[in-house]
N, C-alpha and C. Protein backbone atom coordinates (compact mmCIF):
# COMPACT_ATOMS: atom_id res chain seq x y z
N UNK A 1 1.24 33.60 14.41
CA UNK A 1 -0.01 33.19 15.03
C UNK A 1 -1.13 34.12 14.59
N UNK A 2 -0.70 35.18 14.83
CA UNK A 2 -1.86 36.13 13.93
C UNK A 2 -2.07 36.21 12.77
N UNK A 3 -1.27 35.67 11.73
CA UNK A 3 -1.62 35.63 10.29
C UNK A 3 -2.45 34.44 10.42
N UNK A 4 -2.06 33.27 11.08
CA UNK A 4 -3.19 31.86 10.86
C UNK A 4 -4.65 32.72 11.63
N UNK A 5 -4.79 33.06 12.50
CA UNK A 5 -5.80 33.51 12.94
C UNK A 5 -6.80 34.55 11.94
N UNK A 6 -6.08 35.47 11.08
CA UNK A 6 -6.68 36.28 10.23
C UNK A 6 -7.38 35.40 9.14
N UNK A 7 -6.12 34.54 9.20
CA UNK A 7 -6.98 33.68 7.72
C UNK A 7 -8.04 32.57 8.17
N UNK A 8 -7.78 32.35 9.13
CA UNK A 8 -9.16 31.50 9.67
C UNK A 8 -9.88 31.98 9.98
N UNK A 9 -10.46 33.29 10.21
CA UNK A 9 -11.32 34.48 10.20
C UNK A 9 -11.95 34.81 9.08
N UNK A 10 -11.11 34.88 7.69
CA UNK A 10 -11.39 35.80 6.58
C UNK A 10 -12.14 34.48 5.76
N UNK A 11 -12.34 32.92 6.00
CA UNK A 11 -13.19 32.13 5.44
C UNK A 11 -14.60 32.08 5.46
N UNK A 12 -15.18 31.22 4.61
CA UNK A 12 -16.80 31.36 4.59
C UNK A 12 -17.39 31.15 5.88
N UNK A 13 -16.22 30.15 6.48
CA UNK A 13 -16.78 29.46 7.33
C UNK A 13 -16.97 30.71 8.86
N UNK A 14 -15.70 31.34 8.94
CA UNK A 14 -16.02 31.79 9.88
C UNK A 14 -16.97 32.84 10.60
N UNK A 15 -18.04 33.02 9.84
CA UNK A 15 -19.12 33.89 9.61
C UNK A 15 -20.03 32.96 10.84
N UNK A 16 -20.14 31.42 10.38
CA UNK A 16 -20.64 30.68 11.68
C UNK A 16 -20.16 30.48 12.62
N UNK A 17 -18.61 30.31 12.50
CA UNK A 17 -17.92 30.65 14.32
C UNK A 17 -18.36 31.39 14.75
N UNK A 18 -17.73 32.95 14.12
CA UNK A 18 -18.09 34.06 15.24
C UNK A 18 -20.03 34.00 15.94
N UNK A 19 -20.34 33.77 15.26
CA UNK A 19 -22.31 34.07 15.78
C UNK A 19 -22.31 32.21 16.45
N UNK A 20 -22.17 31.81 17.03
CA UNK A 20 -22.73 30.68 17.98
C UNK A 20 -24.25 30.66 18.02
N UNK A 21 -24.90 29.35 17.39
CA UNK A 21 -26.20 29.62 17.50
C UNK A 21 -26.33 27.99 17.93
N UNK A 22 -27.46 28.20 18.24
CA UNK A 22 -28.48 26.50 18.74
C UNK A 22 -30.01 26.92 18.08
N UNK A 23 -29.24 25.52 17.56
CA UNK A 23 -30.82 24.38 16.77
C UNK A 23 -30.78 23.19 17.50
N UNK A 24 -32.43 22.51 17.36
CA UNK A 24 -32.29 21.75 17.75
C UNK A 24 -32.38 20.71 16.96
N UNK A 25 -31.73 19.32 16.86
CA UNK A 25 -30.90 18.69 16.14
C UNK A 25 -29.83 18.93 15.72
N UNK A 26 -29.12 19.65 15.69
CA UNK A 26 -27.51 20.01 15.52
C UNK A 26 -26.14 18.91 15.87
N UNK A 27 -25.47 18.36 15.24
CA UNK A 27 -24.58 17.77 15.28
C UNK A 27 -23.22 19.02 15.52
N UNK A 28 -22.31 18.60 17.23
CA UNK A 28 -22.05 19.70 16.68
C UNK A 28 -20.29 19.02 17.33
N UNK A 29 -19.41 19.48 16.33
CA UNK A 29 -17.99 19.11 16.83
C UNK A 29 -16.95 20.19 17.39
N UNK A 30 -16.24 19.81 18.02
CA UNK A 30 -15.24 21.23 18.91
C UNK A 30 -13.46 20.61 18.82
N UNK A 31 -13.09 21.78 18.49
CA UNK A 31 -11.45 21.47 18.82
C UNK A 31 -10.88 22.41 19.85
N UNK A 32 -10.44 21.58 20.69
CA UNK A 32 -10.11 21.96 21.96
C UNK A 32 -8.74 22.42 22.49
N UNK A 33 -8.41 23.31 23.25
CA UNK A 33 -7.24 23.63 23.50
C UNK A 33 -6.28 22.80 24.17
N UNK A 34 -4.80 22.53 23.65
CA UNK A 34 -4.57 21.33 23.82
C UNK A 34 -3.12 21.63 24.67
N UNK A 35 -2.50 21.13 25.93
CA UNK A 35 -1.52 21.47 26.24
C UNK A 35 -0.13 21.65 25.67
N UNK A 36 -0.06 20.97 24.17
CA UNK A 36 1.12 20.63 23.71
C UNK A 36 1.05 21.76 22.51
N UNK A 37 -0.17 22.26 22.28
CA UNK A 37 -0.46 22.67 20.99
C UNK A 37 -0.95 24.38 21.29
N UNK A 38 -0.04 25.41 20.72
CA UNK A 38 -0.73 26.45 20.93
C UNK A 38 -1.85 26.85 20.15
N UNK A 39 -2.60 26.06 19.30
CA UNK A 39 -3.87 25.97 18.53
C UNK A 39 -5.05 26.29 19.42
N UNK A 40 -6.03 27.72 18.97
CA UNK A 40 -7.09 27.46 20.24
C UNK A 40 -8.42 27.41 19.03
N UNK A 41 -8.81 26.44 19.33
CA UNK A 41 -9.74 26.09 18.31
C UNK A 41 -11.38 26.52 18.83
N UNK A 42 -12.46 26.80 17.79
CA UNK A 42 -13.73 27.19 17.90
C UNK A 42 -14.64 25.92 17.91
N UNK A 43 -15.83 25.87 18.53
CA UNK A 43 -17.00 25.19 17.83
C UNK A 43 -17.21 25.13 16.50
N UNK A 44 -17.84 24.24 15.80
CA UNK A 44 -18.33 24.01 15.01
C UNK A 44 -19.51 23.72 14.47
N UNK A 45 -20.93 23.89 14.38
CA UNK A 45 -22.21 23.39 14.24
C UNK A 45 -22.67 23.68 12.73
N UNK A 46 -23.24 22.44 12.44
CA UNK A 46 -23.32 21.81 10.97
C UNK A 46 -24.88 21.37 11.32
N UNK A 47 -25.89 21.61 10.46
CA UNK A 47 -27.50 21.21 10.92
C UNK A 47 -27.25 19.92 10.28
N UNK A 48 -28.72 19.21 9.71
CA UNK A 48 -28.29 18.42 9.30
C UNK A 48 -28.49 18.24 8.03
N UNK A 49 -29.46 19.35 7.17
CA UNK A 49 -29.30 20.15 6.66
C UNK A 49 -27.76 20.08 5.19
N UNK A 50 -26.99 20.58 6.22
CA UNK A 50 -25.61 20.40 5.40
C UNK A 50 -24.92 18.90 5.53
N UNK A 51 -25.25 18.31 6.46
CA UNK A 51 -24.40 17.40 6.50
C UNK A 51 -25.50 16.12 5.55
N UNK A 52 -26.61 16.27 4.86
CA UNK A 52 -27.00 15.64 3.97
C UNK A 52 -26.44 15.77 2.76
N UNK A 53 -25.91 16.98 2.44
CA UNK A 53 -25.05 17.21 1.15
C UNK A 53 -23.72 16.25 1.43
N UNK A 54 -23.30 15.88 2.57
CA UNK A 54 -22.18 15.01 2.62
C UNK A 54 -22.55 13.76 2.42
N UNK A 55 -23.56 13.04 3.00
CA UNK A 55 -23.42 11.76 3.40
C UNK A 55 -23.67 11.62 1.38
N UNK A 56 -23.40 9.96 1.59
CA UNK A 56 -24.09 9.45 0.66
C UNK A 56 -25.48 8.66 0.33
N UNK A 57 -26.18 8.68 -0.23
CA UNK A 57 -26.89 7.91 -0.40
C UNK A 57 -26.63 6.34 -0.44
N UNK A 58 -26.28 6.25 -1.65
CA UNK A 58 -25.85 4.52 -1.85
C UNK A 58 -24.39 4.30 -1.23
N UNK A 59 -24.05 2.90 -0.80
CA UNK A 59 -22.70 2.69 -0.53
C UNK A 59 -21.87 3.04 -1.72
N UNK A 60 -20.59 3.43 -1.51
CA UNK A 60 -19.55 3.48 -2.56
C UNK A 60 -18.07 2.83 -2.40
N UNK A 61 -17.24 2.14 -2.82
CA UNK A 61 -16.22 1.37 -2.42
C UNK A 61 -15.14 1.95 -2.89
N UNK A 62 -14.15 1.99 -2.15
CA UNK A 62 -13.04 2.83 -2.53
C UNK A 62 -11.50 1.43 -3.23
N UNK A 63 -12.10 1.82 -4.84
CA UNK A 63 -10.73 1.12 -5.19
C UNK A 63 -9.33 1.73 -5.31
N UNK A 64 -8.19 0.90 -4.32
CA UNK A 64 -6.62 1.63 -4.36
C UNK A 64 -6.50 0.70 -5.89
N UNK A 65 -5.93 1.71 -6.57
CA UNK A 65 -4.84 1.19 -7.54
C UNK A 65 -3.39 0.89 -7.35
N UNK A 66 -2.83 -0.28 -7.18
CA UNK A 66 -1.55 -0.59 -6.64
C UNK A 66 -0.80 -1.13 -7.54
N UNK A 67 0.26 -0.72 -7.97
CA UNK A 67 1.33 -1.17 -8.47
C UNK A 67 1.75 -2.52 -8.24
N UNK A 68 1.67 -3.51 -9.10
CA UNK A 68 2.38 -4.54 -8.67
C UNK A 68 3.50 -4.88 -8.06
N UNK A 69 4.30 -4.87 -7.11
CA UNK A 69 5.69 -5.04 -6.63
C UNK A 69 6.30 -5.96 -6.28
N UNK A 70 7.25 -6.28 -5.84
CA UNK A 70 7.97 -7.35 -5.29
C UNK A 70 8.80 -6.57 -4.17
N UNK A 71 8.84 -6.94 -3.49
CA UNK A 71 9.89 -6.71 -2.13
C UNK A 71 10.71 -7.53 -1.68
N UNK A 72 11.77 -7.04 -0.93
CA UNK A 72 12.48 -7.97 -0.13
C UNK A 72 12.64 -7.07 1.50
N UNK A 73 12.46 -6.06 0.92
CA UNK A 73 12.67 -5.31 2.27
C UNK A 73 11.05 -4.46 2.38
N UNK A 74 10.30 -4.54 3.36
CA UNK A 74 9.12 -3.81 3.46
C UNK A 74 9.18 -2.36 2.83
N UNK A 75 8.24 -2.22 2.52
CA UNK A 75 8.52 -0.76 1.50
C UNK A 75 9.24 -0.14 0.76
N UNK A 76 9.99 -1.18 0.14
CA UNK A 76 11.25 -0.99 -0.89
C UNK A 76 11.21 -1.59 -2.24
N UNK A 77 10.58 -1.09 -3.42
CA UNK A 77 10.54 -1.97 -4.28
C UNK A 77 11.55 -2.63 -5.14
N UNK A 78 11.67 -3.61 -5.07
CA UNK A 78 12.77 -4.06 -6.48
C UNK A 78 13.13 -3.71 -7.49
N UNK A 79 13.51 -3.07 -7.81
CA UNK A 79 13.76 -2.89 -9.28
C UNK A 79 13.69 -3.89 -10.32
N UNK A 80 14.54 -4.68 -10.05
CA UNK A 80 15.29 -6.01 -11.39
C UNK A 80 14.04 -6.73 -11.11
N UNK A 81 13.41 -6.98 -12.60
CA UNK A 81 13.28 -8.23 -13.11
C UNK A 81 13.35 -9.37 -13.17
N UNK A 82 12.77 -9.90 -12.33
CA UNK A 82 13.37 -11.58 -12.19
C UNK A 82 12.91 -11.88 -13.58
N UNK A 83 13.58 -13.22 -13.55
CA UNK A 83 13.34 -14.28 -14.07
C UNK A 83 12.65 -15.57 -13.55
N UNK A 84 11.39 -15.79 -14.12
CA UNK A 84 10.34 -16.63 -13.22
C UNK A 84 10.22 -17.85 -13.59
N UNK A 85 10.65 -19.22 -13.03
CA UNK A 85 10.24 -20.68 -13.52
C UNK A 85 8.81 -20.73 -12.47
N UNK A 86 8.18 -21.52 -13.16
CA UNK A 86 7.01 -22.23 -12.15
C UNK A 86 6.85 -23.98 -13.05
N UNK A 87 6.46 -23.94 -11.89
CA UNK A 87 5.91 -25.59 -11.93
C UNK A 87 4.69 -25.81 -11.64
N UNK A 88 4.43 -26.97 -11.68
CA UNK A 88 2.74 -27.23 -11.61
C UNK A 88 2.60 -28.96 -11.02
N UNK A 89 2.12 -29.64 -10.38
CA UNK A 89 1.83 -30.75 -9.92
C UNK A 89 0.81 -31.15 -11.21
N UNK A 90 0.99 -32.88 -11.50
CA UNK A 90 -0.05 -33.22 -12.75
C UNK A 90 -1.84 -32.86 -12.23
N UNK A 91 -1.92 -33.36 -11.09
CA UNK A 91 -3.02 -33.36 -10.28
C UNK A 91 -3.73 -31.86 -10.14
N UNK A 92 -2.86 -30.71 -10.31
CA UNK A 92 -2.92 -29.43 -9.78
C UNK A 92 -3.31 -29.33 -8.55
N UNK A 93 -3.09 -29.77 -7.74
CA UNK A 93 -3.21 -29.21 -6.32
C UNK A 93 -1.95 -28.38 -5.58
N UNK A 94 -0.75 -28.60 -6.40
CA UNK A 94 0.18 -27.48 -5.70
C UNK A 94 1.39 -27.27 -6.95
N UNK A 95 1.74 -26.12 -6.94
CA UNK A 95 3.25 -25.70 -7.31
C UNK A 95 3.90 -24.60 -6.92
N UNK A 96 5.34 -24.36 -7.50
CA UNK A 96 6.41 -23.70 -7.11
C UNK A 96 6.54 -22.98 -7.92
N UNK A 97 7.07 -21.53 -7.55
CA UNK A 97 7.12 -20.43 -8.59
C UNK A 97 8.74 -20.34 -7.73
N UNK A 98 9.73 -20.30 -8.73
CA UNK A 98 11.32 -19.70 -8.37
C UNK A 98 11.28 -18.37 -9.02
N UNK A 99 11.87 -17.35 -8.49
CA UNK A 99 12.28 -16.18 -8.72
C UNK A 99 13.95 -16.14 -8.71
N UNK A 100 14.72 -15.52 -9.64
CA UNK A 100 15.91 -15.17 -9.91
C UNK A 100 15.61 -14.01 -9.99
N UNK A 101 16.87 -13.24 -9.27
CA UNK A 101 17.10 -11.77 -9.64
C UNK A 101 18.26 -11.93 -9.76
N UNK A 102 19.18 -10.89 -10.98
CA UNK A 102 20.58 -10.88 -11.24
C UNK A 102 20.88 -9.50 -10.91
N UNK A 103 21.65 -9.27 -9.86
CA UNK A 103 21.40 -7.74 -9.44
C UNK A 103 21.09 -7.20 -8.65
N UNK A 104 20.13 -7.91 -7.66
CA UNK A 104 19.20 -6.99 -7.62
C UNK A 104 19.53 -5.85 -6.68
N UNK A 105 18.22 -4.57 -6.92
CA UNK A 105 18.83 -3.11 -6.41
C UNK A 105 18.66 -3.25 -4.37
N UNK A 106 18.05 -4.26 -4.07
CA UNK A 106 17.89 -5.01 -2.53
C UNK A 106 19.66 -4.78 -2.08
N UNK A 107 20.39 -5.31 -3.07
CA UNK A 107 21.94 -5.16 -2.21
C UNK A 107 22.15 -3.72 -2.35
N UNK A 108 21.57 -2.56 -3.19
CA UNK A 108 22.40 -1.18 -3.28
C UNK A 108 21.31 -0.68 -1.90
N UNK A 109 20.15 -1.09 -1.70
CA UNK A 109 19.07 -0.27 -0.35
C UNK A 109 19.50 -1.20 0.66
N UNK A 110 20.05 -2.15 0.65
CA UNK A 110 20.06 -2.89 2.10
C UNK A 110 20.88 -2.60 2.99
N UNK A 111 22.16 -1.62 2.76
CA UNK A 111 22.88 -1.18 3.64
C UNK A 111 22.33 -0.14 4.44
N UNK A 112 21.01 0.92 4.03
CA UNK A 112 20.49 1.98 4.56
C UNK A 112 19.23 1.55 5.44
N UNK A 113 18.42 0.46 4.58
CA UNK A 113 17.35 0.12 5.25
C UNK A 113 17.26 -1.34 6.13
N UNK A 114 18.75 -1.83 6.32
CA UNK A 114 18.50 -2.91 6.59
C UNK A 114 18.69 -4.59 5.95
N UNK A 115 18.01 -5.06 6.81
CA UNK A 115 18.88 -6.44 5.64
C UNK A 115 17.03 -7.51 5.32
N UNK A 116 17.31 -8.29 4.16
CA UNK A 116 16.48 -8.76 4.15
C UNK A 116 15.28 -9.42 4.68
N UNK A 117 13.99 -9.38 4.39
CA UNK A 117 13.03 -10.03 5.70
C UNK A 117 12.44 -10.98 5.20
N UNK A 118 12.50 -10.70 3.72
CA UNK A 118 11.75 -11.99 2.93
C UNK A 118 11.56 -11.82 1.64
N UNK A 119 10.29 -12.34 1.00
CA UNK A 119 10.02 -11.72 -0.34
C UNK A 119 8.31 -11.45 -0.16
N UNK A 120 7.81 -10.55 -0.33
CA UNK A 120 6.60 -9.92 -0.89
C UNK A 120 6.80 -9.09 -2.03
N UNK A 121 5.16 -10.17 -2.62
CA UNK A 121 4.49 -9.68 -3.92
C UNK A 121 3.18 -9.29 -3.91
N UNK A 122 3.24 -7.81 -3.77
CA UNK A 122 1.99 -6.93 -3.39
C UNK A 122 1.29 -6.32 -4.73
N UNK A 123 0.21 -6.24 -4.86
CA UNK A 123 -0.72 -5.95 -5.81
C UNK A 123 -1.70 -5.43 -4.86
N UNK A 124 -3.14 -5.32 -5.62
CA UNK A 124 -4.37 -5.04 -5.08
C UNK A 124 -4.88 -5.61 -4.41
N UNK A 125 -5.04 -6.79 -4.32
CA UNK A 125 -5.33 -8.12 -3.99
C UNK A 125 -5.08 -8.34 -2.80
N UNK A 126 -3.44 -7.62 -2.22
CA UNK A 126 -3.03 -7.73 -0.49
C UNK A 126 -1.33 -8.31 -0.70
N UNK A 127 -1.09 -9.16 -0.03
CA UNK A 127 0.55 -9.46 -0.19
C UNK A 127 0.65 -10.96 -0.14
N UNK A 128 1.36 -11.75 -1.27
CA UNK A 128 2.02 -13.03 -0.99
C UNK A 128 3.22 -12.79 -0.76
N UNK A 129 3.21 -13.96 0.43
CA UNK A 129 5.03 -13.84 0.83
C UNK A 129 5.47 -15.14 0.88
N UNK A 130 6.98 -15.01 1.25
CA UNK A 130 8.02 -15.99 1.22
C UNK A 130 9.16 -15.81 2.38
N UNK A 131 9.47 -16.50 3.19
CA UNK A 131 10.37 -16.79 3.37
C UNK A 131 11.93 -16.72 3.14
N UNK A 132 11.58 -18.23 1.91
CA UNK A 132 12.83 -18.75 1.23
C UNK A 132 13.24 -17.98 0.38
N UNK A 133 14.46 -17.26 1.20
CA UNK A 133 14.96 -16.54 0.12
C UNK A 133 16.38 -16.74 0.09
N UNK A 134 16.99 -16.77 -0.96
CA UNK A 134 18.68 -17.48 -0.83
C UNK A 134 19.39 -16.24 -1.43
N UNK A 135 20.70 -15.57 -1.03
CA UNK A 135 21.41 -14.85 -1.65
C UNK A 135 22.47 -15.76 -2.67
N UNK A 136 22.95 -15.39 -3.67
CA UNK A 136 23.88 -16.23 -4.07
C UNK A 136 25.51 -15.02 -4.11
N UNK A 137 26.34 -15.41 -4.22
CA UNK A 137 27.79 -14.87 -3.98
C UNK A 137 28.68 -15.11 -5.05
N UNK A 138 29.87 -14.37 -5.60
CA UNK A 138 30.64 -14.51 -6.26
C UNK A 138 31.71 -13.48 -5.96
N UNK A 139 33.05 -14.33 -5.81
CA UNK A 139 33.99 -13.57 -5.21
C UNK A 139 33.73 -12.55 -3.85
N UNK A 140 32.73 -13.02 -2.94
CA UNK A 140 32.40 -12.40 -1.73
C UNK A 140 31.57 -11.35 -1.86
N UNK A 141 30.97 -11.52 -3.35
CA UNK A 141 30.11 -9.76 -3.08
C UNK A 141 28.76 -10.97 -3.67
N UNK A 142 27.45 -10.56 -3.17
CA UNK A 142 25.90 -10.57 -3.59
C UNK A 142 25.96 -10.39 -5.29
N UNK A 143 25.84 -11.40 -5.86
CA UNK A 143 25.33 -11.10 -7.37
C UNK A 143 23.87 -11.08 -7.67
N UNK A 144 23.46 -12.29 -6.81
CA UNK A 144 21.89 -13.20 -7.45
C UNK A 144 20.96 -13.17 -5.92
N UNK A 145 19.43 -13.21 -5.92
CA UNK A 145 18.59 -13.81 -4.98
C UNK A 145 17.83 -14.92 -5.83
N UNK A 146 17.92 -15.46 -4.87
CA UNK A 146 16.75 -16.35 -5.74
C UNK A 146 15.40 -16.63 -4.30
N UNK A 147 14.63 -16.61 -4.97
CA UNK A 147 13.63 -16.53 -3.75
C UNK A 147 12.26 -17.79 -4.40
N UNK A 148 11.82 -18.46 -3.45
CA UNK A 148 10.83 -19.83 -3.95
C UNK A 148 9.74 -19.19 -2.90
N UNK A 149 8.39 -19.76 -4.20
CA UNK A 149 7.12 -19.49 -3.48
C UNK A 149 6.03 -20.43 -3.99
N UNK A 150 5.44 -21.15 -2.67
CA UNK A 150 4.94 -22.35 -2.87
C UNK A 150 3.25 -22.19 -2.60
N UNK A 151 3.02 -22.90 -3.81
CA UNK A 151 1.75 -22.77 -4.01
C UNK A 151 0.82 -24.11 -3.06
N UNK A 152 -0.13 -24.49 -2.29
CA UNK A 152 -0.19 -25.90 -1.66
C UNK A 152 -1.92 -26.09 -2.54
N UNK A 153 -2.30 -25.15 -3.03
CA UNK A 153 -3.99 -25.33 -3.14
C UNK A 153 -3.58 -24.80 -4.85
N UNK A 154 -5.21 -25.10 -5.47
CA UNK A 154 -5.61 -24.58 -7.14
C UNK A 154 -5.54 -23.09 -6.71
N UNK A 155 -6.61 -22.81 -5.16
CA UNK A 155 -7.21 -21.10 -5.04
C UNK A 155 -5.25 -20.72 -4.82
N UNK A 156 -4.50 -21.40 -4.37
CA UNK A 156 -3.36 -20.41 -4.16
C UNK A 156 -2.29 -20.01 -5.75
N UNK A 157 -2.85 -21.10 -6.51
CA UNK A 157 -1.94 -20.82 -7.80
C UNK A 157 -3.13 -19.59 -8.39
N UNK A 158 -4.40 -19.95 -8.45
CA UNK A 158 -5.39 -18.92 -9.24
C UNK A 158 -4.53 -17.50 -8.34
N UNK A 159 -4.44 -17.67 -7.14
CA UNK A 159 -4.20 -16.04 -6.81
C UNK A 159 -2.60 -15.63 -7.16
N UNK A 160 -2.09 -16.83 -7.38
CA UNK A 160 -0.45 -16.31 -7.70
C UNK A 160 -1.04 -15.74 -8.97
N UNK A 161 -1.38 -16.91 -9.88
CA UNK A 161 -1.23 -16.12 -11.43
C UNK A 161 -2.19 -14.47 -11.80
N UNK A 162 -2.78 -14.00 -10.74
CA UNK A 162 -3.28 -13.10 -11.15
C UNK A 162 -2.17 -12.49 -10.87
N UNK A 163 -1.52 -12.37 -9.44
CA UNK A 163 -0.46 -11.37 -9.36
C UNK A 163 0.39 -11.40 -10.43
N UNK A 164 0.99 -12.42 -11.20
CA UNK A 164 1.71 -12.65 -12.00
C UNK A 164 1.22 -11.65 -13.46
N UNK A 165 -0.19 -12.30 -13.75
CA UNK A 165 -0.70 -11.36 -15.01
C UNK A 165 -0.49 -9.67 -14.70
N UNK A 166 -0.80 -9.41 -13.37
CA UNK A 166 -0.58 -7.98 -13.17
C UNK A 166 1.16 -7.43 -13.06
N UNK A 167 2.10 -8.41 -12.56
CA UNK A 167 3.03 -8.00 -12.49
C UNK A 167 3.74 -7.63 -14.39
N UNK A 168 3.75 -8.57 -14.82
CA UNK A 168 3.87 -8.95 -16.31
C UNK A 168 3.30 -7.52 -16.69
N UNK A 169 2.12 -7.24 -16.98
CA UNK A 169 1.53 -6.01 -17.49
C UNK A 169 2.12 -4.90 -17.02
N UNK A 170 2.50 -4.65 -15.74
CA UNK A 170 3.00 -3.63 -15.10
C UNK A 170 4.72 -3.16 -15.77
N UNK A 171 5.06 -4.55 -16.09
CA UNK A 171 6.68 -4.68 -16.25
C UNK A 171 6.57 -4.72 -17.76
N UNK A 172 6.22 -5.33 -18.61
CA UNK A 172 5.80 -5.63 -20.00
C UNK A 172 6.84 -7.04 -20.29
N UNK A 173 6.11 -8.05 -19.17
CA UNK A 173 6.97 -9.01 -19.39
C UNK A 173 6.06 -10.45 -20.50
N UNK A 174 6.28 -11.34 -20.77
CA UNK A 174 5.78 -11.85 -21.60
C UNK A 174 5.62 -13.20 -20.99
N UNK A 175 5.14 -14.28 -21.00
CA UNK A 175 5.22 -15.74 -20.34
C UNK A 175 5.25 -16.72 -21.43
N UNK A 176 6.67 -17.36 -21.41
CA UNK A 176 6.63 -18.48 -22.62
C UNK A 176 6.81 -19.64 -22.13
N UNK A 177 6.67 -20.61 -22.92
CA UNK A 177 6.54 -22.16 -22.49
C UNK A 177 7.20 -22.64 -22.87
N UNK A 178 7.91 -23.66 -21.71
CA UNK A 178 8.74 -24.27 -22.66
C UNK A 178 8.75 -25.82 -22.10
């Protein structure tokens, strides 16, 4: 307790703890002594002054960079590679994207974390999910998932295939026609 105390002493900052002063306009914040916590915390007063060096001027937007993923279990990524059919309606107003996995690493994490909840495909963008997800079996053990994800609108295929272009790039997968 006395070493944290020395070193929260020996900062720039604490030159303004120890001397307590009032301005007027002062924004001023306190951490308080807390029953659970043997932390005994000081005032703080910031003019405004300094706290113009913080703010910003213009808005600024904070982009996450996210890995494309696939899930079956919340916060667990897939490993394997599916293999992806899609379809398309002539009209385009809806299609089906099937996912195959041969493998996948969902049966080596599902005994620790649990058992399947669905399928999410998370990017930047936010999460598409699924449901339908089928295990397939051979000789009593999990070989295959296959998991279906249905497109009903154009805006829901435009937002699949971006995830798709990002997943592809992420994986270095290729899309052929056949």
């Amino acid at each position: 307790m006395a070493a944290l105390q020395s070193l929260a002493f020996a900062s720039p900052v604490s030159h303004y703890l120890q001397q307590p002063r009032s301005f007027p306009g002062l924004v001023s914040w306190a951490v308080h002594l807390s029953a659970k916590s043997p932390f005994n915390g000081q005032s703080l007063r910031l003019s405004h002054l300094h706290l113009g060096l913080i703010r910003q001027k213009t808005p600024r937007f904070i982009t996450m960079m996210v890995k494309p993923t696939i899930q079956f279990i919340q916060g667990t990524d897939e490993q394997t590679i599916p293999d992806v059919r899609l379809t398309k309606s002539k009209d385009g107003t809806n299609g089906v994207a099937i996912f195959s996995f041969d493998q996948p690493s969902v049966f080596d994490s599902s005994v620790e974390l649990g058992d399947i909840t669905g399928f999410y495909m998370i990017d930047k963008e936010g999460v598409l999910q699924s449901v339908d997800v089928n295990a397939k079996f051979v000789n009593g053990k999990p070989s295959r998932v296959e998991a279906k994800y249905v497109m009903r609108s154009p805006r829901d295929w435009d937002r699949f295939m971006r995830f798709m272009e990002r997943y592809a790039n992420a994986n270095g997968l290729q899309f052929v026609k056949s």
